[in-house]
C-alpha atoms as a PDB file:
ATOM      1  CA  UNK A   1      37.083  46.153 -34.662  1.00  0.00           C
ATOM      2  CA  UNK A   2      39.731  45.629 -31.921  1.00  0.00           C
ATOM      3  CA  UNK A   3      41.281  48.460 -29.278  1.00  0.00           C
ATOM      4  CA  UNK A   4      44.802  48.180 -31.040  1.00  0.00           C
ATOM      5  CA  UNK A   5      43.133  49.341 -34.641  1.00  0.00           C
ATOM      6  CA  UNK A   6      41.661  52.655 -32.755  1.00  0.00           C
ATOM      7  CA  UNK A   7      44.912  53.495 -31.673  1.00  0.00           C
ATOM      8  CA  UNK A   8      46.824  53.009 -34.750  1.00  0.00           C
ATOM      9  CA  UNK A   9      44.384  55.018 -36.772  1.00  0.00           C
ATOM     10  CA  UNK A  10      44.380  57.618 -34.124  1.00  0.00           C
ATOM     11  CA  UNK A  11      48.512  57.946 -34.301  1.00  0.00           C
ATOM     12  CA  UNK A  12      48.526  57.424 -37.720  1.00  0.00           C
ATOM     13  CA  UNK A  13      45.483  60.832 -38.274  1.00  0.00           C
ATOM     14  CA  UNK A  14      47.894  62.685 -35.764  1.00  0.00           C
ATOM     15  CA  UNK A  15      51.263  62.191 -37.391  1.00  0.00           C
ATOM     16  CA  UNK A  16      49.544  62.312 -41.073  1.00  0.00           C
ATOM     17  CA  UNK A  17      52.526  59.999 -41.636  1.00  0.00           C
ATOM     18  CA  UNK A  18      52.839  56.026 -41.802  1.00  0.00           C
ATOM     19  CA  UNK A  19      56.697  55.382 -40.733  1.00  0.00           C
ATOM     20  CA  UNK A  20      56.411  58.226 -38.280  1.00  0.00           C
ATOM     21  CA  UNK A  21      52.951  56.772 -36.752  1.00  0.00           C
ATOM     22  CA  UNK A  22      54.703  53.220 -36.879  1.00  0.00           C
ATOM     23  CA  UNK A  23      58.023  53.955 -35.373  1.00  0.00           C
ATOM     24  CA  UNK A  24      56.122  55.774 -32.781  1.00  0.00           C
ATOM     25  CA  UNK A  25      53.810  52.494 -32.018  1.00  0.00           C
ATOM     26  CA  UNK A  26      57.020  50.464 -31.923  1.00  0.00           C
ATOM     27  CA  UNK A  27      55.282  48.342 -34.784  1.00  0.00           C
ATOM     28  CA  UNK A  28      56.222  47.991 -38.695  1.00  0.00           C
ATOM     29  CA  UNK A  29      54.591  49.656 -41.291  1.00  0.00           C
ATOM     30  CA  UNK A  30      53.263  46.813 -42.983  1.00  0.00           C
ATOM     31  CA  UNK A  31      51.281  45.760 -39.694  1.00  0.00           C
ATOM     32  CA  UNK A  32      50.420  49.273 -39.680  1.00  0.00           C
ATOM     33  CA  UNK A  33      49.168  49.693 -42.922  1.00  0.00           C
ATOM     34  CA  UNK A  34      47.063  46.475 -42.950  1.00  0.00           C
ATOM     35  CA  UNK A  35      45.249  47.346 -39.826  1.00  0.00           C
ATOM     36  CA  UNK A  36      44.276  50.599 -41.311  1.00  0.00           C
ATOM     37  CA  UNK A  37      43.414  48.547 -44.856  1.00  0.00           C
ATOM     38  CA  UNK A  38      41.437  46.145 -42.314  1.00  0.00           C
ATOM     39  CA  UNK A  39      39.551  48.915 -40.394  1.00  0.00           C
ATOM     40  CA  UNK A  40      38.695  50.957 -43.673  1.00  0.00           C
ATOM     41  CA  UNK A  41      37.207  47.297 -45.123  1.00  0.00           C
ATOM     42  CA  UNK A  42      35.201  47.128 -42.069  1.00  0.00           C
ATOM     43  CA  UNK A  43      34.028  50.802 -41.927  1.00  0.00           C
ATOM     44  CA  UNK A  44      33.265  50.466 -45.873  1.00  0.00           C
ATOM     45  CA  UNK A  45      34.636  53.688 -46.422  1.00  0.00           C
ATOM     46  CA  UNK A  46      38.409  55.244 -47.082  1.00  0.00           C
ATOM     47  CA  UNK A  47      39.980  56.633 -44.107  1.00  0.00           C
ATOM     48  CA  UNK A  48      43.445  58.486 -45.609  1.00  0.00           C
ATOM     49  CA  UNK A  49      44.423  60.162 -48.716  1.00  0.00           C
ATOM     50  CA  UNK A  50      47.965  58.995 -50.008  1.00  0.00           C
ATOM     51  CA  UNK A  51      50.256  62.241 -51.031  1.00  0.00           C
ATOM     52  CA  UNK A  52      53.430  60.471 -51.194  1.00  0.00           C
ATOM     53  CA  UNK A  53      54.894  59.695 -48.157  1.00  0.00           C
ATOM     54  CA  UNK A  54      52.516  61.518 -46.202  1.00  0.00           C
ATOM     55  CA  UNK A  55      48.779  60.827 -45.625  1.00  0.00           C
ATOM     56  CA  UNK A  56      45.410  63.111 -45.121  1.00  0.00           C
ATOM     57  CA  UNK A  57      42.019  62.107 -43.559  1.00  0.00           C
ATOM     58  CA  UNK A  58      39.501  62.099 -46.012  1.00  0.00           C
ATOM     59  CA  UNK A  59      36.361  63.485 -44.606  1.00  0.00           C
ATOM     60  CA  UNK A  60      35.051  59.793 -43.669  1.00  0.00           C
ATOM     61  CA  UNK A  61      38.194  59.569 -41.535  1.00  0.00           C
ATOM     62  CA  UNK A  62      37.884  63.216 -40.080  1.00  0.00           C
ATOM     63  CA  UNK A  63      34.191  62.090 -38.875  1.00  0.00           C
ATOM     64  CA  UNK A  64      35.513  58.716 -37.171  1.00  0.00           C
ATOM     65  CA  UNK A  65      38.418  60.654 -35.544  1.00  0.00           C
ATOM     66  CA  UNK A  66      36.202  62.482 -33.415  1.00  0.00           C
ATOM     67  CA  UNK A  67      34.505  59.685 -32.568  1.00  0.00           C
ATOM     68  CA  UNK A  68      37.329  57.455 -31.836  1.00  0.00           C
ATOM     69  CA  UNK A  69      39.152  60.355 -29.869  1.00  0.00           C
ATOM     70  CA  UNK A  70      35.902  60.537 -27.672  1.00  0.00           C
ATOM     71  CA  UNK A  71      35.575  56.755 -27.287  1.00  0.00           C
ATOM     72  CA  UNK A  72      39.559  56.560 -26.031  1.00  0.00           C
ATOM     73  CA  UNK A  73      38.539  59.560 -23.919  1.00  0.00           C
ATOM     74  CA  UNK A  74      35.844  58.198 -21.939  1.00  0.00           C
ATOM     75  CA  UNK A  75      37.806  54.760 -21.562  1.00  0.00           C
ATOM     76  CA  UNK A  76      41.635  56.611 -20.323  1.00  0.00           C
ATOM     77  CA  UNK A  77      38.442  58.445 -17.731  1.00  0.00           C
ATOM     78  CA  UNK A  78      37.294  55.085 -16.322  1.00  0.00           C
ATOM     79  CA  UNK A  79      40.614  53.268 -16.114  1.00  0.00           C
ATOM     80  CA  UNK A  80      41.897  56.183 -14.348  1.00  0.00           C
ATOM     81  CA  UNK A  81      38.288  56.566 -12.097  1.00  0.00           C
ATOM     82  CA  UNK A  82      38.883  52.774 -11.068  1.00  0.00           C
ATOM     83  CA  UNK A  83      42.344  53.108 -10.084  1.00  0.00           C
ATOM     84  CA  UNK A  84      41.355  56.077  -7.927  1.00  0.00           C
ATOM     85  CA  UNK A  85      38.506  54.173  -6.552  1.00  0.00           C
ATOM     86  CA  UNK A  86      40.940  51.289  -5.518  1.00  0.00           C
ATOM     87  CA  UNK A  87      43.475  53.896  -3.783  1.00  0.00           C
ATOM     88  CA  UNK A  88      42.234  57.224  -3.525  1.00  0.00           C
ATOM     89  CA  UNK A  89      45.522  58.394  -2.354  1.00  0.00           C
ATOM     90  CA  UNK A  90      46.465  58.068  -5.939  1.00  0.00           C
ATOM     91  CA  UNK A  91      45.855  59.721  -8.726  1.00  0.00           C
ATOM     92  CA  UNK A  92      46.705  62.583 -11.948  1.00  0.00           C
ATOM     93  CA  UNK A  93      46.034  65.798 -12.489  1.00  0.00           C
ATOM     94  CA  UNK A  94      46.249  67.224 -15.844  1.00  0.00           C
ATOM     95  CA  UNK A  95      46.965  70.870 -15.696  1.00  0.00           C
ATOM     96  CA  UNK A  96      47.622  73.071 -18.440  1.00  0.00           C
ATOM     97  CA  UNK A  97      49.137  76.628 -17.536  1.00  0.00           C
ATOM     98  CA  UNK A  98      50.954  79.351 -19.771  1.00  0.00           C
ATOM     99  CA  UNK A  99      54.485  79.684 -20.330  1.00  0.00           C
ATOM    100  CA  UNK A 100      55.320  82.352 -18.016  1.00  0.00           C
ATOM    101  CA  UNK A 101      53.448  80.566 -14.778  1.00  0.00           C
ATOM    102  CA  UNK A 102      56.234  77.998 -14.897  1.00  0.00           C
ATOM    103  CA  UNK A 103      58.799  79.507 -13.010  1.00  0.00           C
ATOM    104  CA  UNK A 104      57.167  79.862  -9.788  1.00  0.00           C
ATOM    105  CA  UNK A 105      53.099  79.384  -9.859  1.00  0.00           C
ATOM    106  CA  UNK A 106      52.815  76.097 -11.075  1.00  0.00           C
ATOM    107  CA  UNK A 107      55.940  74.254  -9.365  1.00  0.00           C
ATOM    108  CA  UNK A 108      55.001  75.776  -5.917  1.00  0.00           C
ATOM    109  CA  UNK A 109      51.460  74.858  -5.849  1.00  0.00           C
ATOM    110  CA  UNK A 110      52.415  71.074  -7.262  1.00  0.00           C
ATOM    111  CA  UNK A 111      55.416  70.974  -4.845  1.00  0.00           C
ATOM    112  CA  UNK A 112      52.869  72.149  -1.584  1.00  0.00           C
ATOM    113  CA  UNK A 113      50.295  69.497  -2.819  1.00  0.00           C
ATOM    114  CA  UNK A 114      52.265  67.007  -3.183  1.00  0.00           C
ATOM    115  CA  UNK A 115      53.825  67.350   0.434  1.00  0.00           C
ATOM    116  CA  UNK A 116      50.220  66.607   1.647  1.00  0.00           C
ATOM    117  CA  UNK A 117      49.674  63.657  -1.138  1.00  0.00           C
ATOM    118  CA  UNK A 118      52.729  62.619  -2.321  1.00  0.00           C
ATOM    119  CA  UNK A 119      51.412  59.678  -4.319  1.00  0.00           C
ATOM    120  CA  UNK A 120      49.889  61.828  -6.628  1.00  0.00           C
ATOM    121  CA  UNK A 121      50.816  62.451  -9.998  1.00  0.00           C
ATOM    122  CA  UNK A 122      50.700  65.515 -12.598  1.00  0.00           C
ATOM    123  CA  UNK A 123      50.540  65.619 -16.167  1.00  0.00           C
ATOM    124  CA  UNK A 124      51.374  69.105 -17.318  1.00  0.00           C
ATOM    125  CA  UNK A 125      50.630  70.864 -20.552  1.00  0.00           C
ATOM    126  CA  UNK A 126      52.117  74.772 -21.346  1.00  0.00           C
ATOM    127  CA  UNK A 127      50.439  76.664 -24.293  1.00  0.00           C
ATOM    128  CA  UNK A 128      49.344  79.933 -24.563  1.00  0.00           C
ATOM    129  CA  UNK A 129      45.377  80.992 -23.174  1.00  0.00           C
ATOM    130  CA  UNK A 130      43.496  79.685 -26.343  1.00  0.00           C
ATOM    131  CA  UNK A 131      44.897  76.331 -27.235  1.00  0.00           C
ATOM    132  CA  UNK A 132      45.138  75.678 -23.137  1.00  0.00           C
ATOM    133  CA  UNK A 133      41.653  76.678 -22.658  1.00  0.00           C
ATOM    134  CA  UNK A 134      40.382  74.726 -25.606  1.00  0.00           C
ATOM    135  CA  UNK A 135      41.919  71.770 -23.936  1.00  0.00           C
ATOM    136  CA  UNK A 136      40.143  72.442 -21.125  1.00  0.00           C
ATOM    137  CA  UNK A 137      37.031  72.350 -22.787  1.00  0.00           C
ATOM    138  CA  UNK A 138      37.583  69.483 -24.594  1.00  0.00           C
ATOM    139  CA  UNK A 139      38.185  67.362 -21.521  1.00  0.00           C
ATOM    140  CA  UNK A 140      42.193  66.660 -22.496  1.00  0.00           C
ATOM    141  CA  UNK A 141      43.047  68.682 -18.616  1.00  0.00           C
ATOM    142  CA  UNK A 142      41.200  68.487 -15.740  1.00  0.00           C
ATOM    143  CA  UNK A 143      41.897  72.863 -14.661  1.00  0.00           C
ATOM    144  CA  UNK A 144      44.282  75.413 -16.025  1.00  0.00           C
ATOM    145  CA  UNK A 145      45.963  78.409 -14.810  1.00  0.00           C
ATOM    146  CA  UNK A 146      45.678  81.441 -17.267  1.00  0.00           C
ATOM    147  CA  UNK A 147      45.638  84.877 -17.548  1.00  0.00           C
ATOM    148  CA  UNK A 148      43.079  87.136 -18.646  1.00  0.00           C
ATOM    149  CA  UNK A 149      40.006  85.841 -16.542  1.00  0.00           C
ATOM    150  CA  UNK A 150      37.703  83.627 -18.417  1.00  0.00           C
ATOM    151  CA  UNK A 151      34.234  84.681 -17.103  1.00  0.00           C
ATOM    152  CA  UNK A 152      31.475  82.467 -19.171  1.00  0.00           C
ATOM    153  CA  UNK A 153      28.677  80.651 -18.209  1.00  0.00           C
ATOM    154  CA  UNK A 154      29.956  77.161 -17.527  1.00  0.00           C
ATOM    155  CA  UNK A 155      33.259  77.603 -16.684  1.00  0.00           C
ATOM    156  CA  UNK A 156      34.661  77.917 -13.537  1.00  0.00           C
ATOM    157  CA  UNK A 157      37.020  80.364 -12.048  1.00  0.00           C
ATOM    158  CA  UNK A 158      38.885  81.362  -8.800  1.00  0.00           C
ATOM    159  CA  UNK A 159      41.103  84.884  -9.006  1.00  0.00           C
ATOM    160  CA  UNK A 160      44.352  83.988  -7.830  1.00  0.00           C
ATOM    161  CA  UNK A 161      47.068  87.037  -8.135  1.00  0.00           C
ATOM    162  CA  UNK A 162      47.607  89.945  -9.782  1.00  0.00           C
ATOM    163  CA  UNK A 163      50.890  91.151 -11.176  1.00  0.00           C
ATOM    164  CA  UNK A 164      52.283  93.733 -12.272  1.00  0.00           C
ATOM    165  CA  UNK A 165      53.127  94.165 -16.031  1.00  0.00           C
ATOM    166  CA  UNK A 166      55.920  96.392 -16.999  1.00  0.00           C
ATOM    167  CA  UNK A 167      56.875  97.828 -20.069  1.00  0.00           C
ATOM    168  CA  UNK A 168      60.963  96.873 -21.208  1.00  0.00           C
ATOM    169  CA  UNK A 169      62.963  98.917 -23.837  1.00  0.00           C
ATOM    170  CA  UNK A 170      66.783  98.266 -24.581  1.00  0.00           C
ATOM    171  CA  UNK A 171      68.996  99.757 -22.105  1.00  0.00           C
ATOM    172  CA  UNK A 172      70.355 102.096 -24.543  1.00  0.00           C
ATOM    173  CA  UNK A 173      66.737 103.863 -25.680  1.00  0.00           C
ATOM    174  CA  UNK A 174      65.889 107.313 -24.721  1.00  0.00           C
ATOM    175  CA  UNK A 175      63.564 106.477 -22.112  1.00  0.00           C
ATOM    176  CA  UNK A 176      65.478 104.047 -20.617  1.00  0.00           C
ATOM    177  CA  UNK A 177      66.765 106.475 -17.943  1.00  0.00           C
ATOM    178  CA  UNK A 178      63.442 107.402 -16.650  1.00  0.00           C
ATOM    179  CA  UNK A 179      61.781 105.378 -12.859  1.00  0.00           C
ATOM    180  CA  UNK A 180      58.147 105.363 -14.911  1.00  0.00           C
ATOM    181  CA  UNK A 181      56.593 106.081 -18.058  1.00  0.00           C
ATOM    182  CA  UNK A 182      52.650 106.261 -19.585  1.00  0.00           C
ATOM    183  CA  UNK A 183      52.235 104.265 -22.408  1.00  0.00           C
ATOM    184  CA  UNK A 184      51.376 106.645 -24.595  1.00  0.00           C
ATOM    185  CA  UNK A 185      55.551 107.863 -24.379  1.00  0.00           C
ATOM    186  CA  UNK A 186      56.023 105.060 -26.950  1.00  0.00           C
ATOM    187  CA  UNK A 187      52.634 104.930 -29.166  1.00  0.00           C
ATOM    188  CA  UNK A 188      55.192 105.553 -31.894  1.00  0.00           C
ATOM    189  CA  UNK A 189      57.966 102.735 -31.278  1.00  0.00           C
ATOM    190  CA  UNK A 190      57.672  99.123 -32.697  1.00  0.00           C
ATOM    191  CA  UNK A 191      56.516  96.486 -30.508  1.00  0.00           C
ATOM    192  CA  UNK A 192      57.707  92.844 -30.203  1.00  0.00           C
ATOM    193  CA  UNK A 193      54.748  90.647 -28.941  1.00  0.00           C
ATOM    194  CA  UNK A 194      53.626  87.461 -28.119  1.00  0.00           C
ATOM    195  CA  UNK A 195      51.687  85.819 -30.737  1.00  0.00           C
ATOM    196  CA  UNK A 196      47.692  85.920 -31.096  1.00  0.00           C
ATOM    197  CA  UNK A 197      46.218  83.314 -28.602  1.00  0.00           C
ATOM    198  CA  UNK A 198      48.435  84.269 -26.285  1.00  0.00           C
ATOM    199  CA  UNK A 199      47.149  85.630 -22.578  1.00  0.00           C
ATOM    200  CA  UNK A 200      49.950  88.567 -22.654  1.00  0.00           C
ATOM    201  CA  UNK A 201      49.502  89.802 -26.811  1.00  0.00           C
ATOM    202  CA  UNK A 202      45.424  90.073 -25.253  1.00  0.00           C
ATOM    203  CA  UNK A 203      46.272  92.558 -22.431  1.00  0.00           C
ATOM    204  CA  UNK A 204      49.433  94.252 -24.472  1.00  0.00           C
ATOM    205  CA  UNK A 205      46.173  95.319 -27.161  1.00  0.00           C
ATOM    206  CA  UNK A 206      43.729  95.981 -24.355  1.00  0.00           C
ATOM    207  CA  UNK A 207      45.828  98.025 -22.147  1.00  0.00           C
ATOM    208  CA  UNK A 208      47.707 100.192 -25.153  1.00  0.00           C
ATOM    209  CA  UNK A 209      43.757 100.776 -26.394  1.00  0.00           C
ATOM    210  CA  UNK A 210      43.184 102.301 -22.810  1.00  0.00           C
ATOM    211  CA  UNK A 211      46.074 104.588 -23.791  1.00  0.00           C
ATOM    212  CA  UNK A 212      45.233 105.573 -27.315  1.00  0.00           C
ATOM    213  CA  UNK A 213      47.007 103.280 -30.132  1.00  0.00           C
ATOM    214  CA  UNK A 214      46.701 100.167 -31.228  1.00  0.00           C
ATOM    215  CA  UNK A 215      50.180  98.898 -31.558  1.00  0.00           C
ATOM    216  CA  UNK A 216      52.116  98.436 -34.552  1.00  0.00           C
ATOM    217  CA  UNK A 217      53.737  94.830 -33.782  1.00  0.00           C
ATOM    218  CA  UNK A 218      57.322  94.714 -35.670  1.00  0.00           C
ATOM    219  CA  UNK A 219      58.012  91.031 -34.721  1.00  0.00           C
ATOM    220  CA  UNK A 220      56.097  88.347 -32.467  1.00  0.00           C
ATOM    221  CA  UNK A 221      57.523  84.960 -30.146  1.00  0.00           C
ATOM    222  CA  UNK A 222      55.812  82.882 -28.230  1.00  0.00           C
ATOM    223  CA  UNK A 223      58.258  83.199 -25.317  1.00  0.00           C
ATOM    224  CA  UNK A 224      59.108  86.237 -22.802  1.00  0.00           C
ATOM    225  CA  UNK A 225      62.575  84.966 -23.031  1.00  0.00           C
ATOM    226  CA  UNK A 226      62.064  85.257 -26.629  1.00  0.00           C
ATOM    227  CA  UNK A 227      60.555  88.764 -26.613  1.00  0.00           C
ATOM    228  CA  UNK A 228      63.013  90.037 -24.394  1.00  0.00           C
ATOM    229  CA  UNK A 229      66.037  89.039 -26.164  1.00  0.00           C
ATOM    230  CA  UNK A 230      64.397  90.621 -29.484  1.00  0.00           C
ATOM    231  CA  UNK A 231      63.986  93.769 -27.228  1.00  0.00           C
ATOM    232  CA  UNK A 232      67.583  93.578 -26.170  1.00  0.00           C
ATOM    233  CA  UNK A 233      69.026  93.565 -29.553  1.00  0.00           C
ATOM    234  CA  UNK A 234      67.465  96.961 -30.082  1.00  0.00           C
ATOM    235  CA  UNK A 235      64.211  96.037 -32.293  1.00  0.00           C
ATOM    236  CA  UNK A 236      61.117  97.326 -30.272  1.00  0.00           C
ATOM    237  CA  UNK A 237      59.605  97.197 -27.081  1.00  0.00           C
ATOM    238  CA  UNK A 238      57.317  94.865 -25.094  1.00  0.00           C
ATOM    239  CA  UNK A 239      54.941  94.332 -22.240  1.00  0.00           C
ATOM    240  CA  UNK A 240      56.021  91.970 -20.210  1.00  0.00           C
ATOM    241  CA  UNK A 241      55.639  90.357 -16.396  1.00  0.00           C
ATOM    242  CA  UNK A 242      58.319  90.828 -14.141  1.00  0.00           C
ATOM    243  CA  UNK A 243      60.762  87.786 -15.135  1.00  0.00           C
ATOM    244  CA  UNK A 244      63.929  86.937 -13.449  1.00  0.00           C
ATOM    245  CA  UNK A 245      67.421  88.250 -15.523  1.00  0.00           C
ATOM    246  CA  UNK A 246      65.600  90.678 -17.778  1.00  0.00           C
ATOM    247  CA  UNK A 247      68.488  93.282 -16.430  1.00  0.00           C
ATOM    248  CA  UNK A 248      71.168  91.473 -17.485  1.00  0.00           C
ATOM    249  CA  UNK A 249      69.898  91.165 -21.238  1.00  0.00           C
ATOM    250  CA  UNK A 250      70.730  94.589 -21.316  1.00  0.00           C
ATOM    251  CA  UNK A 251      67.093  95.855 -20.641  1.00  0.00           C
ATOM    252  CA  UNK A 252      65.541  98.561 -18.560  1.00  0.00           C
ATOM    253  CA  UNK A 253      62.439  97.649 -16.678  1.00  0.00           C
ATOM    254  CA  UNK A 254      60.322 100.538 -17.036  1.00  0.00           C
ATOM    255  CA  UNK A 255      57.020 100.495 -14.455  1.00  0.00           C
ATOM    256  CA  UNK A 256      53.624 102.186 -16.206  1.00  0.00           C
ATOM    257  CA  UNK A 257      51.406 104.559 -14.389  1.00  0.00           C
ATOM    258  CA  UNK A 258      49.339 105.170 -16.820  1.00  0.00           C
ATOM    259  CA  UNK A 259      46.867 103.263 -17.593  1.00  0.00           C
ATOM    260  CA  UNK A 260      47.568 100.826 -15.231  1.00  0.00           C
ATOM    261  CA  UNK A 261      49.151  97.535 -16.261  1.00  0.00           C
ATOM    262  CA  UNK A 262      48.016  94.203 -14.674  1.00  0.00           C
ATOM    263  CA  UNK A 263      47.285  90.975 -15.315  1.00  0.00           C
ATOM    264  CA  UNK A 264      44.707  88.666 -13.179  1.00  0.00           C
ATOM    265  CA  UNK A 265      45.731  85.369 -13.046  1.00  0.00           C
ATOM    266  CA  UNK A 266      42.930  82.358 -12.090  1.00  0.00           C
ATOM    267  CA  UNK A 267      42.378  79.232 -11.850  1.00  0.00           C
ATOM    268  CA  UNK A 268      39.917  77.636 -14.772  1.00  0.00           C
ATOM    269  CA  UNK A 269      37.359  74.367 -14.712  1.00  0.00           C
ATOM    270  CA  UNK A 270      34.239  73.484 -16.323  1.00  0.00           C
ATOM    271  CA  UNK A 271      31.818  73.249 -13.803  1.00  0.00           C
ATOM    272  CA  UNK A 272      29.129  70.511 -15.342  1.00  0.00           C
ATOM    273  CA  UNK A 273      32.214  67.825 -15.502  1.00  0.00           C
ATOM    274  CA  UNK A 274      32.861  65.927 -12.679  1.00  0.00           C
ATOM    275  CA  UNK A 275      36.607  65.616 -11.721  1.00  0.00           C
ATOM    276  CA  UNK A 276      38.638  62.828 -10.711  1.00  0.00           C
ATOM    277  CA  UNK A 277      39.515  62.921  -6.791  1.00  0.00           C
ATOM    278  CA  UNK A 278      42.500  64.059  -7.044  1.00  0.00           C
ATOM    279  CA  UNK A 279      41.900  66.468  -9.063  1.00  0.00           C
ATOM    280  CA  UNK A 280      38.927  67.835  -6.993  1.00  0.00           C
ATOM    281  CA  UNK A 281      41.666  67.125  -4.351  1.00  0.00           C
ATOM    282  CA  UNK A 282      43.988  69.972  -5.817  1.00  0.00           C
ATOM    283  CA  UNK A 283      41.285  72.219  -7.231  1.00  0.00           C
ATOM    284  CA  UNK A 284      40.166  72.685  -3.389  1.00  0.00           C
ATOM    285  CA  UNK A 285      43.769  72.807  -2.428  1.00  0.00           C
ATOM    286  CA  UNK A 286      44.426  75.829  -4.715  1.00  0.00           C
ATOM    287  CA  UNK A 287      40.702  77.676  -4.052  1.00  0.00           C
ATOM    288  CA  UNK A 288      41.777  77.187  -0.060  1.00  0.00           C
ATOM    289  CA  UNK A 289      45.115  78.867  -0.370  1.00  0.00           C
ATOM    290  CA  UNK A 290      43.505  81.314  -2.139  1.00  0.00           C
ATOM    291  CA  UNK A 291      40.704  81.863   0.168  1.00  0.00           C
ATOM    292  CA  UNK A 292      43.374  81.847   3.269  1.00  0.00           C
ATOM    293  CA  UNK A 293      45.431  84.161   1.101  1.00  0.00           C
ATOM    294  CA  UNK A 294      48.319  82.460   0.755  1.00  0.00           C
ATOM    295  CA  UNK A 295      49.003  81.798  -2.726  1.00  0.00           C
ATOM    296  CA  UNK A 296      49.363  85.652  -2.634  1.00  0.00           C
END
């Protein structure tokens, strides 16, 4: 079984697609094909279903996907750990952080860091709270930024700010003339949302519970920008953070007093798995400006 067979298999199981997985491996699809046909004869045991153009794993080949995914894993860790080990001025961090932490959070932590250690690198992943968390656990990021708090056994976490949420309406609704609101004021209106799994659609739930109604979601995104352009054209409402050019979509920013709106976002790692250097490195960096108080 040679290294170039894992990763073909491991392309071709992601893509569910031969030509796809080949163009992306810069190889044909015949070589392809016959070192999946060689790798199946070796494992004794069919690896893809054939529908057509497109492929499925068969259960043998969902099985050895895990394993292979773990083996690749554990080698991308020590080629990495050796190249730290030979400069430990260099380095990645993988850091996964939601959508609306990369307009200011994210780029002035990294661009602070790297002014200290410039030779180190960042791979970045955005998602929203569950899929970036499950990377987390999974070992594909080293720490994540999210929002609400993850407090389990296991997992790190370090409180980092709180913001204020606020609660936009088209500039042309009734209540768009007033400095505040409660929430309860629009227990009746539609809501546009971010989709389940996301940090924000959590706390929009959570805090309109604390003021009586569940809401009744008219359409969802999985951007603010997205939201608030729904909310502009006149189709609902939203909870949102504070986000640069909302007024000039032709929204009103409308603050909450009651219940009060916040979000806590943190810093998340898994506390049994050892990091590389650099990113222990940055995961003291942030915890120190945090401690000093000035990532506030």
């Amino acid at each position: 079984m040679e290294w170039a067979q894992l990763e073909y298999f491991r392309m071709a199981a992601r893509l569910q697609h031969f030509t796809r997985a080949a163009e992306r491996l810069a190889v044909s699809q015949s070589a392809l094909s016959r070192s999946i046909a060689r790798l199946e004869q070796e494992l004794g045991a069919p690896l893809f279903e054939r529908e057509g153009r497109s492929i499925r794993l068969t259960p043998y080949g969902q099985r050895f996907l895990r394993r292979v995914e773990r083996v690749m894993r554990e080698m991308d860790e020590a080629r990495r750990e050796i190249q730290e080990l030979a400069d430990p001025e260099r380095g990645e961090v993988r850091l996964g952080f939601l959508h609306t932490l990369g307009v200011h959070l994210v780029p002035d932590l990294i661009r602070d860091f790297r002014s200290r250690f410039p030779k180190v690198s960042f791979v970045l992943v955005q998602n929203a709270a569950g899929p970036v968390f499950r990377q987390l656990e999974s070992g594909e990021i080293d720490l994540c930024f999210l929002s609400p708090p993850v407090r389990r056994e296991g997992v790190g976490w370090v409180d980092l700010k709180t913001e204020e949420l606020f609660l936009i309406v088209p500039s042309q609704h009734p209540l768009a003339g007033r400095d505040r609101i409660e929430l309860r004021n629009v227990a009746e209106e539609p809501f546009i949302a971010l989709k389940r799994g996301y940090g924000m659609r959590t706390i929009t739930e959570e805090v309109c519970a604390q003021a009586g109604f569940s809401p009744r979601i008219a359409f969802e995104g999985e951007e603010v920008a997205t939201v608030a352009g729904l909310v502009a054209g006149g189709l609902g409402v939203a909870m949102v953070p504070d986000f640069p050019g909302l007024e000039l979509l032709g929204i009103k920013k409308l603050p909450v007093h009651a219940p009060l709106c916040r979000r806590v976002i943190g810093m998340a790692w898994i506390e049994h798995r050892a990091l590389s250097p650099a990113a222990e490195r940055f995961r003291r960096f942030v915890v120190g400006r945090e401690e000093t108080g000035s990532s506030r």
